[in-house]
Protein backbone atom coordinates (compact mmCIF):
# COMPACT_ATOMS: atom_id res chain seq x y z
CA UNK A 1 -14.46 10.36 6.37
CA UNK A 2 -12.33 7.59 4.86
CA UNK A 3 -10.42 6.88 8.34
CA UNK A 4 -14.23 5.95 9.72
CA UNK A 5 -14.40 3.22 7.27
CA UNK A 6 -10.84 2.03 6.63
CA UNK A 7 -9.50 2.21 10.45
CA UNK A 8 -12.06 -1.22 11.44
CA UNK A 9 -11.31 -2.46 7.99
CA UNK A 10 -7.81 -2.55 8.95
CA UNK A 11 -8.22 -3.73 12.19
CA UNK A 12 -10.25 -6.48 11.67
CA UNK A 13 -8.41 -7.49 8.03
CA UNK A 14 -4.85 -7.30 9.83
CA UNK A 15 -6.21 -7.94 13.32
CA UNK A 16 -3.05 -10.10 14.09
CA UNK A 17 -0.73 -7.98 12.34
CA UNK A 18 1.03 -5.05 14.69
CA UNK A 19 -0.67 -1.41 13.69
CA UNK A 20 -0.49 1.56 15.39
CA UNK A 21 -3.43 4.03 14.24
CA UNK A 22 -2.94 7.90 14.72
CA UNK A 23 -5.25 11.17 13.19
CA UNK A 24 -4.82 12.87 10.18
CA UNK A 25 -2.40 14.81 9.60
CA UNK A 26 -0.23 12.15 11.32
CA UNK A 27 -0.78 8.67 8.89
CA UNK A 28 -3.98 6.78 10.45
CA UNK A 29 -2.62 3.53 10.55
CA UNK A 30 1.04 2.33 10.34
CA UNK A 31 2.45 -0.90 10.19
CA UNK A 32 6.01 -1.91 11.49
CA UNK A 33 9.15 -2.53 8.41
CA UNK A 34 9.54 -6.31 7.36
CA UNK A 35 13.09 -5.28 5.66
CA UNK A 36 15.13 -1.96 6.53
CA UNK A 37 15.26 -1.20 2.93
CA UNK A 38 11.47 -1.17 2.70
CA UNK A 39 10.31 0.74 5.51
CA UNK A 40 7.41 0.67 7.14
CA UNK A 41 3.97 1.38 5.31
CA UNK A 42 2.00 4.35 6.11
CA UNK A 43 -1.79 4.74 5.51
CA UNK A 44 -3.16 8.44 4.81
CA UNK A 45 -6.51 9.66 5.11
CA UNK A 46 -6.33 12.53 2.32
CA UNK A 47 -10.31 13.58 2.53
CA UNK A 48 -10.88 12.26 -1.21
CA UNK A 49 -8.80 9.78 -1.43
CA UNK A 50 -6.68 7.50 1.11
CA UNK A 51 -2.46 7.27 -0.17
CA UNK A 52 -0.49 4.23 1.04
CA UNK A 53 3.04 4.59 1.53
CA UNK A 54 5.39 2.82 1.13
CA UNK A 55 8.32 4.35 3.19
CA UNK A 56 11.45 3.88 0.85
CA UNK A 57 10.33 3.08 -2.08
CA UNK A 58 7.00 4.89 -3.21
CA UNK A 59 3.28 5.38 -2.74
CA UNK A 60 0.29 4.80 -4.31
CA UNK A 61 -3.73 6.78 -4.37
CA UNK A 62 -6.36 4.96 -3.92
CA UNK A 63 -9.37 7.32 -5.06
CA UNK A 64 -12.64 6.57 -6.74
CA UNK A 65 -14.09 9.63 -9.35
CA UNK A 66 -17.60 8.74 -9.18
CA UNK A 67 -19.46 11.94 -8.88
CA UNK A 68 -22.55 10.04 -8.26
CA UNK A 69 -21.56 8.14 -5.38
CA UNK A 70 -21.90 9.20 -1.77
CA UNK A 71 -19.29 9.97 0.99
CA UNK A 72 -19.84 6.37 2.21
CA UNK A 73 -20.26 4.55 -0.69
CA UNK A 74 -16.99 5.83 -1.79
CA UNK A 75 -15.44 5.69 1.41
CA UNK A 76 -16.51 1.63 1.20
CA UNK A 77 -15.34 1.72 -2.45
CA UNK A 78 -11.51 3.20 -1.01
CA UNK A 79 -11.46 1.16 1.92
CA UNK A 80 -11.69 -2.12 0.06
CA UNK A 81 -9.01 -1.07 -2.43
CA UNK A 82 -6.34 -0.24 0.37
CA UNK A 83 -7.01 -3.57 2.37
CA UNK A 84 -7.29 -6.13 -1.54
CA UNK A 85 -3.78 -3.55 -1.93
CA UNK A 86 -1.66 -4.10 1.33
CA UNK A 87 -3.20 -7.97 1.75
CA UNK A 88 -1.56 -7.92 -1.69
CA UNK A 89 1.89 -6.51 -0.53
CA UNK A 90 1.62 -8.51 2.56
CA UNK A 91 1.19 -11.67 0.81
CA UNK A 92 4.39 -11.10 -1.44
CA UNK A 93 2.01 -10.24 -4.43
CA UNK A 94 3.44 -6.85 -5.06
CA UNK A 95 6.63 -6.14 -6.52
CA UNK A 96 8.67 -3.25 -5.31
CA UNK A 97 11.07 -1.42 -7.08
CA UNK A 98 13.20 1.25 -6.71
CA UNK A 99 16.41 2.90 -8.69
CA UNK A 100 19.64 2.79 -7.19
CA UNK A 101 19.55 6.53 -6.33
CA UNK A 102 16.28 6.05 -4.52
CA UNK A 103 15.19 8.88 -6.79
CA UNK A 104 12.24 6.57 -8.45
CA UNK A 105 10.30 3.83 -7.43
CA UNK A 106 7.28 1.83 -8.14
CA UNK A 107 4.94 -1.13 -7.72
CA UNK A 108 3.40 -3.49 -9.37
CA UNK A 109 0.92 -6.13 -8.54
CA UNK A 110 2.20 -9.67 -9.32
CA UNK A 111 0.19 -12.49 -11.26
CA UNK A 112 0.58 -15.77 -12.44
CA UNK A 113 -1.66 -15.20 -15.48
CA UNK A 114 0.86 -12.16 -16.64
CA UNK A 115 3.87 -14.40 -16.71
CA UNK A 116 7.93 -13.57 -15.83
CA UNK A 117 7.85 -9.74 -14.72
CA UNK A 118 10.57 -7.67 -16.74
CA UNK A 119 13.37 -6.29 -14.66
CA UNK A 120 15.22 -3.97 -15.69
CA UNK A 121 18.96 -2.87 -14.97
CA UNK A 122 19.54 -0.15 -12.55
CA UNK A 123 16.47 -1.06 -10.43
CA UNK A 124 16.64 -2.78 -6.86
CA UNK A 125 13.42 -5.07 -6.41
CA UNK A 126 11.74 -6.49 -3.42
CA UNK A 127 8.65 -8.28 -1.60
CA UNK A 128 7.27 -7.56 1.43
CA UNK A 129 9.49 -10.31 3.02
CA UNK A 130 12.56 -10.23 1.25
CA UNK A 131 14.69 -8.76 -1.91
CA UNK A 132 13.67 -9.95 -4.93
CA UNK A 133 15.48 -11.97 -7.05
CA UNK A 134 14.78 -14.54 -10.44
C-alpha cells in the first residue's frame, strides 16, 4: 500500500514539520494551515494513486500508469512525487490559485527558467507562506 511507503517518507522528509498521520479513509498524514485562506494540506492514500489536498483551494493525483511496474516500485515511484510536490509547496515553489467564488482553483509549480507567471483577473493567488502578489 502507498501509506507503507509514503507515511516514513513523510516523516523523515518533514521530520521537523508538525504532522498528524491517521488511516485511510481518514487522510494519512495532515499538516497544520500556514494561512487561513489556504488550509491545511491533506495526504490521501487512494489504493492506486495517493491525492494531496490542498484544503481551500484544490488538489492534485499523484499516480503512475505503468502496468509493468510492481505494487512497490510504484508505491516508491508515488511516494517520491508527493514529498519533490509538498517540499515544493513548502518551499514557496508552488503557486496557488483560486477564483473569487472559490468555485475553481489550481496550482502550479514555480520556476525561474519559465519566467513572470501570468495572472489573471478574477483569481486570488498565494504561497505556502503568504498571498501572492507581483
Amino acid at each position: 500500500m502507498i501509506r507503507d511507503c509514503l507515511i516514513p517518507a513523510l516523516k523523515s522528509e518533514f521530520a521537523g514539520r508538525e504532522i498528524i498521520f491517521d488511516s485511510p479513509p481518514q487522510p494519512i498524514a495532515t499538516f497544520p494551515e500556514c494561512q487561513a485562506a489556504v488550509g491545511k494540506v491533506k495526504v490521501y492514500d487512494g489504493g492506486e494513486e495517493a491525492t494531496v489536498l490542498i484544503e481551500k483551494i484544490t488538489h492534485g493525483h499523484f499516480s503512475t500508469y505503468d502496468q509493468k511496474l510492481g505494487e512497490e516500485q510504484r508505491s516508491r515511484i508515488i511516494t517520491d512525487d508527493v514529498v519533490e510536490f509538498l517540499k515544493d509547496l513548502f518551499n514557496d515553489r508552488v503557486l496557488l490559485y483560486t477564483s473569487g467564488s472559490n468555485r475553481v482553483g489550481g496550482w502550479s509549480r514555480l520556476s525561474p527558467k519559465q519566467g513572470p507567471v501570468e495572472l489573471l483577473p478574477g483569481f486570488t493567488y498565494f504561497l505556502w507562506s503568504r498571498p501572492y502578489k507581483i
